[in-house]
N, C-alpha and C. Protein backbone atom coordinates (compact mmCIF):
# COMPACT_ATOMS: atom_id res chain seq x y z
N UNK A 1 0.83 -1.18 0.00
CA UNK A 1 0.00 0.00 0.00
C UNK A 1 0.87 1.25 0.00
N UNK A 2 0.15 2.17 -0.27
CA UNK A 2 1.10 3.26 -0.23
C UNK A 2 0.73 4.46 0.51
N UNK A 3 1.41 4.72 1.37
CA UNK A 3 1.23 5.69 2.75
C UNK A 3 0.79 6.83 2.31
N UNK A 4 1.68 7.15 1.16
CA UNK A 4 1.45 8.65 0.92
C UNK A 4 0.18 9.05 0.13
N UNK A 5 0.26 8.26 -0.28
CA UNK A 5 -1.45 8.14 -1.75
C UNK A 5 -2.71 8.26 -1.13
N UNK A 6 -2.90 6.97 -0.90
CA UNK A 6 -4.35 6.60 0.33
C UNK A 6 -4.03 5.09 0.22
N UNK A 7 -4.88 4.32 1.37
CA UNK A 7 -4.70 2.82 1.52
C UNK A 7 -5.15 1.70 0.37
N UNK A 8 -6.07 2.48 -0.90
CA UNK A 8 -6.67 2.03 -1.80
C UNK A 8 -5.90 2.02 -2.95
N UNK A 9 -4.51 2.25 -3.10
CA UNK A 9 -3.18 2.33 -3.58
C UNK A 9 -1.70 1.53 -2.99
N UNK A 10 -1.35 0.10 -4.35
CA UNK A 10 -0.64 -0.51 -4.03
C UNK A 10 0.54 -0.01 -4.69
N UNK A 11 1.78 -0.03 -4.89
CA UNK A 11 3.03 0.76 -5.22
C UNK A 11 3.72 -0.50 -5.77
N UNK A 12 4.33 -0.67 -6.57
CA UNK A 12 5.11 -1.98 -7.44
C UNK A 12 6.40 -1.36 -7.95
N UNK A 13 7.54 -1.98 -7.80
CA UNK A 13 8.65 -1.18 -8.39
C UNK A 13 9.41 -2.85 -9.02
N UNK A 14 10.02 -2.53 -10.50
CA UNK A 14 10.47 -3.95 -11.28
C UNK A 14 11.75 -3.87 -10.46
N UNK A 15 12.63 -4.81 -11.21
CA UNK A 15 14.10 -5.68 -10.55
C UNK A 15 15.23 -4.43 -10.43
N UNK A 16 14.98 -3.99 -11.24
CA UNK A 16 16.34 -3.09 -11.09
C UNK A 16 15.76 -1.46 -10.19
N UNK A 17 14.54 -1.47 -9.69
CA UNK A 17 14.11 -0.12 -9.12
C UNK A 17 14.30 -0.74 -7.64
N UNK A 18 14.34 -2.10 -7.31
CA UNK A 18 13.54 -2.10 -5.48
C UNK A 18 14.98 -1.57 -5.02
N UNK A 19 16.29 -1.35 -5.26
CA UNK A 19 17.12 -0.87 -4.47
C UNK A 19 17.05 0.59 -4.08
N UNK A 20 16.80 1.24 -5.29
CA UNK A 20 16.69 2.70 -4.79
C UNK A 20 15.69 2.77 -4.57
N UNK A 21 14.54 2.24 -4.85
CA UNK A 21 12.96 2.34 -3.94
C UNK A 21 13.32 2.02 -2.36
N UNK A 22 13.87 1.09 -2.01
CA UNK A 22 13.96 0.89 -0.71
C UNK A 22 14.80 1.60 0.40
N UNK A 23 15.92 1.60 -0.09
CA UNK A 23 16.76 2.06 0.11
C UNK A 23 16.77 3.76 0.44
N UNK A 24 16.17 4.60 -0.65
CA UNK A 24 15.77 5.88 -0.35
C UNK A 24 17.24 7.02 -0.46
N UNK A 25 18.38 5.98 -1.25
CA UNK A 25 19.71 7.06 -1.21
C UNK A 25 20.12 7.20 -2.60
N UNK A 26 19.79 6.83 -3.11
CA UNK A 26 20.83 6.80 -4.68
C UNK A 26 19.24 6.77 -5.76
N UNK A 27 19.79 7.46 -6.97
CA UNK A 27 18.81 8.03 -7.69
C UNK A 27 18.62 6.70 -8.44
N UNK A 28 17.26 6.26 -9.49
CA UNK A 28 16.80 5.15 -9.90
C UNK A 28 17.76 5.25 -11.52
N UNK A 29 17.89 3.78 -11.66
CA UNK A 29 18.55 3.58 -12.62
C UNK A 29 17.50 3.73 -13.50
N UNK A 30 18.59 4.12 -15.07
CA UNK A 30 17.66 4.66 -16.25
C UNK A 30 16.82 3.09 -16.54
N UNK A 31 15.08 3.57 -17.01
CA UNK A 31 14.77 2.30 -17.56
C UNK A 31 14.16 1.63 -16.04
N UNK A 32 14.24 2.46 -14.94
CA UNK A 32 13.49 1.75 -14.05
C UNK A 32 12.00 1.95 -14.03
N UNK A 33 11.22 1.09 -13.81
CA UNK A 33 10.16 1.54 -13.57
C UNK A 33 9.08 1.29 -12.37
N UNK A 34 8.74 2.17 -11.84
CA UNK A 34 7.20 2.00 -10.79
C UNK A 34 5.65 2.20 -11.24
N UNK A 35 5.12 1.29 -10.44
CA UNK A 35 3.90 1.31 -10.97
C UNK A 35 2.86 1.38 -10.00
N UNK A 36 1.84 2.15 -10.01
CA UNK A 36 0.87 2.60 -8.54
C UNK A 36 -0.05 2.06 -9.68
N UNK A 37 -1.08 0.97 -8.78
CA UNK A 37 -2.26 0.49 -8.99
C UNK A 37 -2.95 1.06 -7.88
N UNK A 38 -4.28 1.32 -8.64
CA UNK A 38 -5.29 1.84 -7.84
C UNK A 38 -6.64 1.08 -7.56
N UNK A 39 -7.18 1.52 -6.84
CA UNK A 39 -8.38 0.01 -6.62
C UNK A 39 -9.67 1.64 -6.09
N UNK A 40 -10.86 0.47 -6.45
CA UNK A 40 -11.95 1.33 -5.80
C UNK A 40 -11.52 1.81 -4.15
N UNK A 41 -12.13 3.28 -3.95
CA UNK A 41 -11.81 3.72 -2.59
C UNK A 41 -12.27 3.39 -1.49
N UNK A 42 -12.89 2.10 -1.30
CA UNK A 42 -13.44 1.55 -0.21
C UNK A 42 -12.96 0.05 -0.19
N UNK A 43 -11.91 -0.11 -1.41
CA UNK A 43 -11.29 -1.43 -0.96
C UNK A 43 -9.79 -0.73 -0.47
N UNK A 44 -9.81 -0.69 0.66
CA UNK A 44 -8.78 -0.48 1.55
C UNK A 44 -7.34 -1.88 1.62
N UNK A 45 -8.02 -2.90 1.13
CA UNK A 45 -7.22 -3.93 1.54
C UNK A 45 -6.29 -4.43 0.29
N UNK A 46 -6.99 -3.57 -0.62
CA UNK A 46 -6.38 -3.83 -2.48
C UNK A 46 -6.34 -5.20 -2.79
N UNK A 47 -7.73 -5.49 -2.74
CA UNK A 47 -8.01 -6.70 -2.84
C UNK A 47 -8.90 -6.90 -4.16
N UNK A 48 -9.66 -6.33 -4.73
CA UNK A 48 -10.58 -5.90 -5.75
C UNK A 48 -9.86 -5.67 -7.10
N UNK A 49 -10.90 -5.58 -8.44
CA UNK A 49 -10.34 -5.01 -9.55
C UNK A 49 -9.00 -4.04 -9.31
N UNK A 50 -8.22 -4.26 -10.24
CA UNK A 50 -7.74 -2.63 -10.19
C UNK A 50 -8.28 -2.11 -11.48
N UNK A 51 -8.82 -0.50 -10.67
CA UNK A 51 -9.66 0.77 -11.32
C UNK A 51 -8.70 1.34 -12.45
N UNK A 52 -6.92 1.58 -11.83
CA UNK A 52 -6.20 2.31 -12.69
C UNK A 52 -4.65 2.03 -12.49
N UNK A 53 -4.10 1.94 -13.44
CA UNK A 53 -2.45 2.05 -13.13
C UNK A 53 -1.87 3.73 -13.76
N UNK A 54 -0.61 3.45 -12.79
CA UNK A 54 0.22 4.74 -13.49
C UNK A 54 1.25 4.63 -13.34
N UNK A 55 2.17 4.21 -14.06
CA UNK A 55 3.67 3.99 -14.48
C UNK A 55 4.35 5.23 -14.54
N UNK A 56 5.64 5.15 -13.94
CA UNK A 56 6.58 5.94 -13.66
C UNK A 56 7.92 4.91 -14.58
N UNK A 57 8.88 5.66 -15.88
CA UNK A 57 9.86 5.03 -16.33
C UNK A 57 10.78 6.10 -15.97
N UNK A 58 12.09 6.07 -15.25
CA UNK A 58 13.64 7.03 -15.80
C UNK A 58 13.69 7.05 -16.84
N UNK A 59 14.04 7.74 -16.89
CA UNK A 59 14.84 8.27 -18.04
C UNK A 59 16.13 9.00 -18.14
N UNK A 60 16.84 8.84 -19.17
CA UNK A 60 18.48 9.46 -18.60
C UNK A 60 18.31 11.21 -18.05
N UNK A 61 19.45 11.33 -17.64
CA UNK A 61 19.44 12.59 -16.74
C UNK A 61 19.45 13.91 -17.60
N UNK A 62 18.54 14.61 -17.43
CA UNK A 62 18.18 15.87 -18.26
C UNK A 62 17.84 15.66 -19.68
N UNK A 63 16.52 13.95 -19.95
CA UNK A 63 15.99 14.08 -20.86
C UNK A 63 14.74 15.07 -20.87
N UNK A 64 13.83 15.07 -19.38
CA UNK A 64 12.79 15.48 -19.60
C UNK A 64 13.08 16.56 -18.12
N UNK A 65 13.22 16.90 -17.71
CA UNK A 65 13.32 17.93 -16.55
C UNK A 65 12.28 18.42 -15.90
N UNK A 66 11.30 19.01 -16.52
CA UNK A 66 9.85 19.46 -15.89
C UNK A 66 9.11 18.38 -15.31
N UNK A 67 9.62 16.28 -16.20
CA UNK A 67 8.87 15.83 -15.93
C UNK A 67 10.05 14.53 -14.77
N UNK A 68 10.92 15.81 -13.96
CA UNK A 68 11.35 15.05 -13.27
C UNK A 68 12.72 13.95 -13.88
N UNK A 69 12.42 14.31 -14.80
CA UNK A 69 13.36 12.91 -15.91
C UNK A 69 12.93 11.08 -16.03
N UNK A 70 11.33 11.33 -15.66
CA UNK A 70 10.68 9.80 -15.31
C UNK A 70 10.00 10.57 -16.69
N UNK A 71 9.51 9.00 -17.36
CA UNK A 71 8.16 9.48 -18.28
C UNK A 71 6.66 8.63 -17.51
N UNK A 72 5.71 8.92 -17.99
CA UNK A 72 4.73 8.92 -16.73
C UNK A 72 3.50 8.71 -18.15
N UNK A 73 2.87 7.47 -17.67
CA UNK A 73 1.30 6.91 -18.13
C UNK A 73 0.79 6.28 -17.74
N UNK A 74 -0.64 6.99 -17.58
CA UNK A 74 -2.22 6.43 -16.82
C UNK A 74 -2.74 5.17 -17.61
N UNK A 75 -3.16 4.42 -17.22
CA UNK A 75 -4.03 3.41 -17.72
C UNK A 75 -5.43 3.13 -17.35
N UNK A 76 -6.65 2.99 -17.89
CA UNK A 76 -7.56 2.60 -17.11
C UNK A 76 -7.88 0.57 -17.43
N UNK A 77 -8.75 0.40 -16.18
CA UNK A 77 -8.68 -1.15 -16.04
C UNK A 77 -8.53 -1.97 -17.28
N UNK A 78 -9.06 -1.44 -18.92
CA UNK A 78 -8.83 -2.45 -19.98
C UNK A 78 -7.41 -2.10 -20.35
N UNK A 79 -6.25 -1.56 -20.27
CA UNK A 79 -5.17 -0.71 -20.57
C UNK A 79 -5.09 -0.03 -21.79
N UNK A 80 -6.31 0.75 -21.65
CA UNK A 80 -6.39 1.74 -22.23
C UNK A 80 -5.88 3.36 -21.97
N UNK A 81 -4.70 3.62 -22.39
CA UNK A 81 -4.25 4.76 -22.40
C UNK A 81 -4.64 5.90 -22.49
N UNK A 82 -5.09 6.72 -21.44
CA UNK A 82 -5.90 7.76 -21.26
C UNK A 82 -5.20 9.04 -20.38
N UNK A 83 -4.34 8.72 -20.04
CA UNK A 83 -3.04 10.27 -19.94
C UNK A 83 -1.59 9.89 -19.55
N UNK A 84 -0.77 10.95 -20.72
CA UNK A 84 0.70 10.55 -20.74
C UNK A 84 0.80 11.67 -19.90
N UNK A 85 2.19 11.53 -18.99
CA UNK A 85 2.93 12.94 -18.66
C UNK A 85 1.75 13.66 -17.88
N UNK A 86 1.22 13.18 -16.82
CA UNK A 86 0.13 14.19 -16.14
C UNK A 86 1.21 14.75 -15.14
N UNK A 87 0.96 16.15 -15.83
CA UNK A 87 1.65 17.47 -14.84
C UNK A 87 0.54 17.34 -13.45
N UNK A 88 -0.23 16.87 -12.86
CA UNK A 88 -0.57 17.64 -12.12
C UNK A 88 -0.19 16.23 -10.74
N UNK A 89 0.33 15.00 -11.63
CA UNK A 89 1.19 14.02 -10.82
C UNK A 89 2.56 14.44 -10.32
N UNK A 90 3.11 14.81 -11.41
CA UNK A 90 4.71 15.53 -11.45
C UNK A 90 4.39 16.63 -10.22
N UNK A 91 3.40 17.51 -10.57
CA UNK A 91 3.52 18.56 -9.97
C UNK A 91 3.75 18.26 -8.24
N UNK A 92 2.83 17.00 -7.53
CA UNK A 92 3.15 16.83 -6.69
C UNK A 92 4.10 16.00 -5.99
N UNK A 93 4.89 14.91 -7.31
CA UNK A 93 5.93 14.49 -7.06
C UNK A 93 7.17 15.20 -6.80
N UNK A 94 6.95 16.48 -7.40
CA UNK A 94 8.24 17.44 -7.64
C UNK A 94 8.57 17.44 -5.90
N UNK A 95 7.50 17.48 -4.82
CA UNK A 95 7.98 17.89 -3.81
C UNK A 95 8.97 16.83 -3.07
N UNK A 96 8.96 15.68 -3.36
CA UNK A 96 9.76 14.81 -2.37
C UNK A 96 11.15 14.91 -3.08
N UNK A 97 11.17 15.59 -3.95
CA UNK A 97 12.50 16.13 -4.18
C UNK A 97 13.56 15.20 -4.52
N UNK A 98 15.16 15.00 -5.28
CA UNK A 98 15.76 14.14 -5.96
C UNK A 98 16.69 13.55 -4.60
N UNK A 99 17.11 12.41 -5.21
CA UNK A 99 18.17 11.41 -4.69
C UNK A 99 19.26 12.39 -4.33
N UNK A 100 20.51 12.05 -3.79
CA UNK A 100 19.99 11.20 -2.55
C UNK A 100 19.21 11.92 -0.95
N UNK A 101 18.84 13.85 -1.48
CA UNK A 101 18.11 14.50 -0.32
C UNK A 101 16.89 13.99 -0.54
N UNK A 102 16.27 13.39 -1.52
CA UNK A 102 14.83 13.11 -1.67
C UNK A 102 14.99 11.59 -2.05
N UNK A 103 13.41 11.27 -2.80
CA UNK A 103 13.24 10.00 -2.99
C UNK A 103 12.81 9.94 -4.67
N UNK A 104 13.79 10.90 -4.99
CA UNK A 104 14.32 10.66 -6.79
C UNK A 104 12.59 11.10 -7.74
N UNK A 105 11.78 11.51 -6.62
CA UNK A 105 10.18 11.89 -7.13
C UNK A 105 9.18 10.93 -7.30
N UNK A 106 9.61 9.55 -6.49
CA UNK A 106 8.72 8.93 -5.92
C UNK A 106 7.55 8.97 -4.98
N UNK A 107 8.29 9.46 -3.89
CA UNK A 107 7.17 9.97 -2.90
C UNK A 107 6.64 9.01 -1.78
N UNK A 108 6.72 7.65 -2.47
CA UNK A 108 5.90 6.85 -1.52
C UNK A 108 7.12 5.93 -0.65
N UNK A 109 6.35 5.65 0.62
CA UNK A 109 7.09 4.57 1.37
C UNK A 109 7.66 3.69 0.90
N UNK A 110 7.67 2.36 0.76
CA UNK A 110 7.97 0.89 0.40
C UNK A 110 7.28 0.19 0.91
């Protein structure tokens, strides 16, 4: 689950992200990716459909800058692609701020 989101949000990071996901010191290797599944807001236990995903990829350093240097897409439950690059995700990722004073614009626990 993910602390920072709400409890109706599970957090997934592939093979080469769980070190700097966990870890919380060194910035994510290019090509890593996280993924926040979302579930209806009264399944607390994220046990149900999932409603939505949203992928977080690196990207090398000062490809994309505004967008953090991750590229970023919504999915809804058929994976149907319905927003790339949502600024208003970035916007609040921007605050947990980069590796190794931040958590590279992740945001969430482990």
């Amino acid at each position: 689950m993910s602390i920072d989101h709400a409890p109706w949000i599970r957090v997934l990071a592939s093979p080469e992200a769980v070190d700097a996901y966990t870890g919380r010191t060194a910035a994510f290797p290019v090509g890593a990716i996280v993924l926040k599944e979302e579930f209806d807001q009264r399944d607390t236990t994220c046990s149900g459909p999932i409603m939505f995903r949203t992928a977080m990829r690196k990207l090398d350093a000062g490809t994309s800058p505004d967008m953090l240097d991750w590229e970023w897409q919504k999915v809804d439950a058929d994976l149907n692609e319905f927003e790339s690059d949502p600024i208003t995700c970035v916007a609040c990722h921007t605050v947990c701020g980069r590796a190794p004073a931040g958590y590279d614009g992740t945001c969430t626990d482990p």
